[in-house]
Protein backbone atom coordinates (compact mmCIF):
# COMPACT_ATOMS: atom_id res chain seq x y z
CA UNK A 1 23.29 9.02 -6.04
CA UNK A 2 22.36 6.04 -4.65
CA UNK A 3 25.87 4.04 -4.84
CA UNK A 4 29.43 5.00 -4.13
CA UNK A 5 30.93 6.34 -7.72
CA UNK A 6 34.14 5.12 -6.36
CA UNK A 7 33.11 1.46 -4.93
CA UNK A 8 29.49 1.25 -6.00
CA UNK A 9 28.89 0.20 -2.38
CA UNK A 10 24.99 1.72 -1.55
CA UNK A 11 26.26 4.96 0.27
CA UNK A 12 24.75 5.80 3.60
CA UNK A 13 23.55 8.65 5.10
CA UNK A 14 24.85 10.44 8.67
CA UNK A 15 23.31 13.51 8.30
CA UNK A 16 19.36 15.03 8.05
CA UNK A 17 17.64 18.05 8.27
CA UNK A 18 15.05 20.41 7.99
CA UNK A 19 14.56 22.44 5.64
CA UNK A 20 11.88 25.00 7.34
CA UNK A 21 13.31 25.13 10.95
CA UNK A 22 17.11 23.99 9.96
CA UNK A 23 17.22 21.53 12.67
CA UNK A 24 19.39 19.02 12.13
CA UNK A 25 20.07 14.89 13.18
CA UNK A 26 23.15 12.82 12.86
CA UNK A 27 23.64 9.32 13.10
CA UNK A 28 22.96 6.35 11.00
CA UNK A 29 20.02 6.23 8.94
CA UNK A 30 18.69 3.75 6.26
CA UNK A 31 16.96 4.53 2.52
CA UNK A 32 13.50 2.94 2.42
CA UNK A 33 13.28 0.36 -0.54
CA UNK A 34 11.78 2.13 -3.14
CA UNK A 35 14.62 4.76 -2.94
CA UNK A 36 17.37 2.01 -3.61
CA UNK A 37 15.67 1.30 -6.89
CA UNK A 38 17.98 2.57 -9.98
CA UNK A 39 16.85 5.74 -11.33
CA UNK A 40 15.13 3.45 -14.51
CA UNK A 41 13.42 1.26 -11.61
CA UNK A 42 12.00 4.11 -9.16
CA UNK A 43 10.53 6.28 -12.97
CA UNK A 44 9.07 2.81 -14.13
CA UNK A 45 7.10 2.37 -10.48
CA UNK A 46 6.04 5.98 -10.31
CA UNK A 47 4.80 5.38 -13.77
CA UNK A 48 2.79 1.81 -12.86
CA UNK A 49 1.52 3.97 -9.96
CA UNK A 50 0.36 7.06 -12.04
CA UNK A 51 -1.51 4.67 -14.73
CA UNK A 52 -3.75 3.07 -11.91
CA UNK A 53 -1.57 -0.36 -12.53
CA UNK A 54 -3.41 -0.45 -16.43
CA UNK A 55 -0.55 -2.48 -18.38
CA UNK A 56 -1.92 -1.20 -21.60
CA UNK A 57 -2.18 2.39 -20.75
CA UNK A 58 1.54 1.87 -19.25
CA UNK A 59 3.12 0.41 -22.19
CA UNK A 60 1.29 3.31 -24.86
CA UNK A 61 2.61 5.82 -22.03
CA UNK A 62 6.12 4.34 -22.23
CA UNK A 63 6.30 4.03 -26.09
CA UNK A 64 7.22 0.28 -25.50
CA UNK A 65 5.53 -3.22 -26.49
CA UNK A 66 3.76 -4.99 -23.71
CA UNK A 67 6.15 -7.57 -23.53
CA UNK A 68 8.84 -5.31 -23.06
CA UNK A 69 6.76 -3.76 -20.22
CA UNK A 70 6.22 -7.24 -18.67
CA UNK A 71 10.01 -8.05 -18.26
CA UNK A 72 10.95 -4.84 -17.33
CA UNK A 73 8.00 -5.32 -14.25
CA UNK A 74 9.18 -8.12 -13.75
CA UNK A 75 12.76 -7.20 -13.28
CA UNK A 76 10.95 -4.38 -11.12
CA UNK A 77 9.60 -7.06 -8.74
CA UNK A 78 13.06 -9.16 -8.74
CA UNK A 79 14.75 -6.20 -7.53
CA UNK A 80 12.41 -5.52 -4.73
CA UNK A 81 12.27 -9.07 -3.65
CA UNK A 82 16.23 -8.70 -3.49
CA UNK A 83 15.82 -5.79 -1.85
CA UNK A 84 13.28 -7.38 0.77
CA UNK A 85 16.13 -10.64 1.54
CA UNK A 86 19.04 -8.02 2.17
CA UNK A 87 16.85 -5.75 4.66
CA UNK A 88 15.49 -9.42 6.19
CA UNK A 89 18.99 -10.47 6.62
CA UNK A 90 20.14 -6.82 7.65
CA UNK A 91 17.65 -6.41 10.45
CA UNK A 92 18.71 -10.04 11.74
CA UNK A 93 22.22 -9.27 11.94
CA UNK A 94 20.83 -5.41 13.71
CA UNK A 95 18.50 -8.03 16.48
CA UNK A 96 21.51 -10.45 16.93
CA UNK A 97 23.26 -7.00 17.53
CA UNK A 98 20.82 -6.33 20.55
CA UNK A 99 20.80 -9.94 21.64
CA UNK A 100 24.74 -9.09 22.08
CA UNK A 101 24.42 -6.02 23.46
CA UNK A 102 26.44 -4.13 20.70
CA UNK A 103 23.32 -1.84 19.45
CA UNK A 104 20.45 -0.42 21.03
CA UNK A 105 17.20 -1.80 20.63
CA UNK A 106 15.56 1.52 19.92
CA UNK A 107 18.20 2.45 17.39
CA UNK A 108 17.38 -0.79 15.85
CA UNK A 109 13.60 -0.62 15.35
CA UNK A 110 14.48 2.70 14.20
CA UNK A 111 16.90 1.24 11.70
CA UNK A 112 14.22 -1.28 10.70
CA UNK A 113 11.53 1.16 10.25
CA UNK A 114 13.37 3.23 7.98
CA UNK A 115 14.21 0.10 5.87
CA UNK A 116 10.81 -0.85 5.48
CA UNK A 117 9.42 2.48 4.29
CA UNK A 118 8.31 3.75 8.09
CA UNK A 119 8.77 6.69 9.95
């Protein structure tokens, strides 16, 4: 579940841990990009990936015409590129946050990291 059922705000996360040692973290941590893609979008990438990028050997895989593939790539890309403004914007607002004093700078690049796809 990526978005709040009740909302549809993206939901957030407080809480991680691990699975082998059962240690766990809290605070406030951010979903890469890829993992805010719908369910459609993130199975459509994975399958790009998994056909070496071949648009032909995509669109046989997926049943679909290759026009269909195109704009559903390209919808793909749209939503990343939205994706890439709102974490832009989001880690501006997180800096101005440091500039104030109000966050952490550490907590921030963390933050940032996380957003991007880091560790």
């Amino acid at each position: 579940m990526h978005h709040c059922s009740i909302c549809g705000h993206l939901v957030g996360i407080q809480k991680v841990s691990c699975p082998s040692c059962k240690v766990g973290f809290e605070g406030d941590f951010r979903l890469p990009r890829l993992a805010r893609l719908d369910s459609a979008e993130q199975q459509l990438a994975e399958q790009f990936l998994l056909s070496g990028g071949n648009l032909k050997e995509l669109a046989v895989a997926l049943g679909t015409s290759y026009p269909t593939l195109r704009k559903r790539l390209d919808a793909l890309t749209e939503s990343l590129q939205r994706l890439r403004r709102e974490d832009e914007a989001e880690a501006d607002r997180m800096l101005d946050g440091v500039e104030a004093g109000q966050r952490r700078a550490e907590e921030a690049a963390r933050l940032i990291r996380e957003m991007s796809g880091g560790s």
